[in-house]
N, C-alpha and C. Protein backbone atom coordinates (compact mmCIF):
# COMPACT_ATOMS: atom_id res chain seq x y z
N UNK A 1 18.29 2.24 -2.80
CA UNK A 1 17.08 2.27 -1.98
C UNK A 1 17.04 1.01 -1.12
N UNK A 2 16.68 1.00 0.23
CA UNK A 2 16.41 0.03 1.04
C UNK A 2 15.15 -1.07 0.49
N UNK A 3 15.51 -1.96 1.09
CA UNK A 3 14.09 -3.55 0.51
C UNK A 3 13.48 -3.57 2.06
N UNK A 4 12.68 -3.47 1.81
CA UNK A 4 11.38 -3.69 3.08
C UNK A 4 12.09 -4.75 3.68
N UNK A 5 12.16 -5.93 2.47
CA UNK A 5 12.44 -7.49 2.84
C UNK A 5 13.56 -7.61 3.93
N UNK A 6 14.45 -6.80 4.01
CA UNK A 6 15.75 -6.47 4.38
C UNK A 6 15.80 -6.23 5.71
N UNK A 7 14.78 -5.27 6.43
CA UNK A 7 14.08 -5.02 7.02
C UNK A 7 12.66 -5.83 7.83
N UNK A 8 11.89 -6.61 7.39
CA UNK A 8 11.56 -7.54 7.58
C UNK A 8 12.59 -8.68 8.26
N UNK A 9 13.78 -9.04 7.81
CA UNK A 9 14.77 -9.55 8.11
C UNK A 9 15.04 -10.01 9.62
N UNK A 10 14.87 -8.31 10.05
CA UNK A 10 15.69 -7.64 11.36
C UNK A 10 14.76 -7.99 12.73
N UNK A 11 13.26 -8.49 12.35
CA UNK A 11 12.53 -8.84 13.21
C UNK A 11 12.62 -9.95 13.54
N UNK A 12 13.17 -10.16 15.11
CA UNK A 12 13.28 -11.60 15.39
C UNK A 12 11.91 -12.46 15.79
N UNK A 13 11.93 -13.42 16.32
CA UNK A 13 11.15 -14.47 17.14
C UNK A 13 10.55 -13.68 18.61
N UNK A 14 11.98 -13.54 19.13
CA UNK A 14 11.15 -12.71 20.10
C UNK A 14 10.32 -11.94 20.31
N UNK A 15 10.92 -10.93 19.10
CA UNK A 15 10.17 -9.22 19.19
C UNK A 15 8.86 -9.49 19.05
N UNK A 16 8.75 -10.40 17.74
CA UNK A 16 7.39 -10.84 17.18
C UNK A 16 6.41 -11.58 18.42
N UNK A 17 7.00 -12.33 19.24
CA UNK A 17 6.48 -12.48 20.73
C UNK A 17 6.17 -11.41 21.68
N UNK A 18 6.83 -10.65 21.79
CA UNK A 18 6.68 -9.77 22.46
C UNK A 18 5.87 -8.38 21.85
N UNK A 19 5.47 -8.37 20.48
CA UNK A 19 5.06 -7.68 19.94
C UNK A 19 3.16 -8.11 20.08
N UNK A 20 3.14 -9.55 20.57
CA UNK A 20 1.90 -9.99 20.50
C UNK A 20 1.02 -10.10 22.13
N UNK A 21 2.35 -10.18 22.33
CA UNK A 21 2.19 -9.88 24.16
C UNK A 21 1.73 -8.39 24.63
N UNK A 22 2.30 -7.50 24.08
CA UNK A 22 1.80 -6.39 23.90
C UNK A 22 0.46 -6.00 23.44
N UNK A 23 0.49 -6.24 21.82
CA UNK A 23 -1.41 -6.76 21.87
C UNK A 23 -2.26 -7.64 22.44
N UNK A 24 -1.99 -8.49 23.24
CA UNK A 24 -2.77 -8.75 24.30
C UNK A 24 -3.18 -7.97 25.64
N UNK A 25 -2.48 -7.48 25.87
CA UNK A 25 -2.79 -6.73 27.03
C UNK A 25 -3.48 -5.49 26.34
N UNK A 26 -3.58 -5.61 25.57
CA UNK A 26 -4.43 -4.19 24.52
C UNK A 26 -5.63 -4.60 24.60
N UNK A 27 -5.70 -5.45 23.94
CA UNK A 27 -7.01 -6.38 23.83
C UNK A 27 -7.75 -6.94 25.57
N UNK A 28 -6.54 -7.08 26.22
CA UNK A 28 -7.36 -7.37 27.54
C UNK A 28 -8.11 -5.97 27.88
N UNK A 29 -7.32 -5.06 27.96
CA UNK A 29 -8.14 -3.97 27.79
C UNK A 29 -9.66 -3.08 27.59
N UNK A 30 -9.12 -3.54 26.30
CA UNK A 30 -10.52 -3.18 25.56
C UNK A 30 -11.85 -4.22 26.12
N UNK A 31 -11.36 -5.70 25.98
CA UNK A 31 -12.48 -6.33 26.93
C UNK A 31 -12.79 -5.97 28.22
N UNK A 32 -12.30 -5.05 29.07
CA UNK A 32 -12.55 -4.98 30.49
C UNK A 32 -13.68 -3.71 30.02
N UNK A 33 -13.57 -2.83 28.70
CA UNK A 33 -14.11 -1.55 28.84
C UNK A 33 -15.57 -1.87 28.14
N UNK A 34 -15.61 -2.87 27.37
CA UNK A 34 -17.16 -3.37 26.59
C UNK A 34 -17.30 -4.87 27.84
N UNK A 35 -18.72 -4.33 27.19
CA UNK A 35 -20.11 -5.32 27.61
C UNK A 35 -19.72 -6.83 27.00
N UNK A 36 -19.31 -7.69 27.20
CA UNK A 36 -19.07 -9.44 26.86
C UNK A 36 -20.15 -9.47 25.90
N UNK A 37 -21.29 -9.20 26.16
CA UNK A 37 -22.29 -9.15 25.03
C UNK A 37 -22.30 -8.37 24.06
N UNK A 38 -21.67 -7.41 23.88
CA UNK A 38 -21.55 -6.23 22.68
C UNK A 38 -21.21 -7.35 21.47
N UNK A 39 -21.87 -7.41 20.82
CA UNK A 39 -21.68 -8.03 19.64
C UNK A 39 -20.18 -7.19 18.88
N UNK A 40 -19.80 -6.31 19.13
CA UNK A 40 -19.01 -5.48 18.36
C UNK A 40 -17.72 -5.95 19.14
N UNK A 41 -17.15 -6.85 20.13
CA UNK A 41 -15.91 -7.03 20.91
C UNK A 41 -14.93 -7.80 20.62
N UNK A 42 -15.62 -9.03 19.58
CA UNK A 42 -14.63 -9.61 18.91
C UNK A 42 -13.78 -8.91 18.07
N UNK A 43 -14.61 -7.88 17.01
CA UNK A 43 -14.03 -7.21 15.61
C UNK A 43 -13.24 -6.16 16.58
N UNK A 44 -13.69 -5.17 17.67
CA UNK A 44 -12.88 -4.69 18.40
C UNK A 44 -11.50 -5.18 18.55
N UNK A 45 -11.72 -6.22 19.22
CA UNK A 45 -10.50 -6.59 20.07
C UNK A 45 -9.63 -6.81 18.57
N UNK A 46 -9.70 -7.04 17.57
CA UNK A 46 -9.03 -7.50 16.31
C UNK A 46 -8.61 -6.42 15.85
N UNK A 47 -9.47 -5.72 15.82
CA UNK A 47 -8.82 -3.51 15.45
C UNK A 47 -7.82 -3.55 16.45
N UNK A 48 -7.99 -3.42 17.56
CA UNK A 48 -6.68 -3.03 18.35
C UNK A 48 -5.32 -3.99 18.45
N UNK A 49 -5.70 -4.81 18.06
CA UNK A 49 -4.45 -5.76 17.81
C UNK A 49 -3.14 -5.50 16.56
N UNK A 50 -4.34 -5.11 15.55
CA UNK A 50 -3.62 -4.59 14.75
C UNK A 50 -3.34 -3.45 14.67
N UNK A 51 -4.10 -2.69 15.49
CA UNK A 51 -3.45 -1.33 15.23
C UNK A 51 -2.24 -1.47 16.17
N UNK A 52 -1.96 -2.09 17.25
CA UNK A 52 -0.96 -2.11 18.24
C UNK A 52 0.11 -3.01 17.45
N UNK A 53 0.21 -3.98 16.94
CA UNK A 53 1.08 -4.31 16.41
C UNK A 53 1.54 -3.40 14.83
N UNK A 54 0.63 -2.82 14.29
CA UNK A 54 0.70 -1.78 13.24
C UNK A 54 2.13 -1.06 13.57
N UNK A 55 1.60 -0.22 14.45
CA UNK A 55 2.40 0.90 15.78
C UNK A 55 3.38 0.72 15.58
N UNK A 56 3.71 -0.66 16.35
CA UNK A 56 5.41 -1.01 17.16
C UNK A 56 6.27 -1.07 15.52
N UNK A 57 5.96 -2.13 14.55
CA UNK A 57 6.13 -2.43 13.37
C UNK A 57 6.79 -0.97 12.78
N UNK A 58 5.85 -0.10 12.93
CA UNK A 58 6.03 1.58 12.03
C UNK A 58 7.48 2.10 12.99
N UNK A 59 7.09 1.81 14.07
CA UNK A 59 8.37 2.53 14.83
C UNK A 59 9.93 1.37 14.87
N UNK A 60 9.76 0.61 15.00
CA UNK A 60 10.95 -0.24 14.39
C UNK A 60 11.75 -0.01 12.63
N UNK A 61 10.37 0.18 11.88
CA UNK A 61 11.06 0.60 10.66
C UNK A 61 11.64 1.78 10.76
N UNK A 62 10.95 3.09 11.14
CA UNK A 62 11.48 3.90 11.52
C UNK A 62 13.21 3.93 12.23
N UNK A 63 13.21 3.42 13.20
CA UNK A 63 14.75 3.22 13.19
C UNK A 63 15.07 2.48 12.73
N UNK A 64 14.96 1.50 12.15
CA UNK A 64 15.83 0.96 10.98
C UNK A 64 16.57 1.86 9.84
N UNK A 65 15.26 2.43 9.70
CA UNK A 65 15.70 3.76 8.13
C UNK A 65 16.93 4.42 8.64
N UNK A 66 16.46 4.92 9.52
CA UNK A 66 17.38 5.80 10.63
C UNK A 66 18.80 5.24 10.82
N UNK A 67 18.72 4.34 11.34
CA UNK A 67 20.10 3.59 11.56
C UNK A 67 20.88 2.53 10.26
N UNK A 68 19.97 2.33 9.19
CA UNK A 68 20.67 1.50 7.92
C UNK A 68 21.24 2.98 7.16
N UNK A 69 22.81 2.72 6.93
CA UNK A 69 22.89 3.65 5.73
C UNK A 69 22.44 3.40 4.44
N UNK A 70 21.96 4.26 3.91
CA UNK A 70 21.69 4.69 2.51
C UNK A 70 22.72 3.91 1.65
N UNK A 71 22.27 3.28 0.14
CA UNK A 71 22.84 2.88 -0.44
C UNK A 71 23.26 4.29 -1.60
């Protein structure tokens, strides 16, 4: 069986940069579509961050599985 850890591994510096760069522009987003005053925009903008970095994360493992052979 594959180790997460192993996997974890495979994520560089960059990606992880660029994975956050990505949730930013998510998050810029979402601030252009709420009110600055919505009390609810901070915890917003924090949901979509993680769900966008969630995402990319799921689909990288995904090919990983895909592309590591099976022990």
């Amino acid at each position: 069986m594959r180790d997460f850890n192993d996997f974890l591994a495979t994520i560089s510096t960059e990606r992880l940069k660029s994975m956050a760069a990505d949730a930013n522009l998510k998050m810029a987003e979402v601030q252009k579509s709420l009110n600055p005053s919505d009390p609810s925009l901070f915890g917003t903008q924090v949901v979509t961050a993680a769900y966008t970095i969630s995402l990319e994360l799921l689909g990288l493992y995904h090919l990983w599985i895909e592309q590591t052979p099976q022990d």
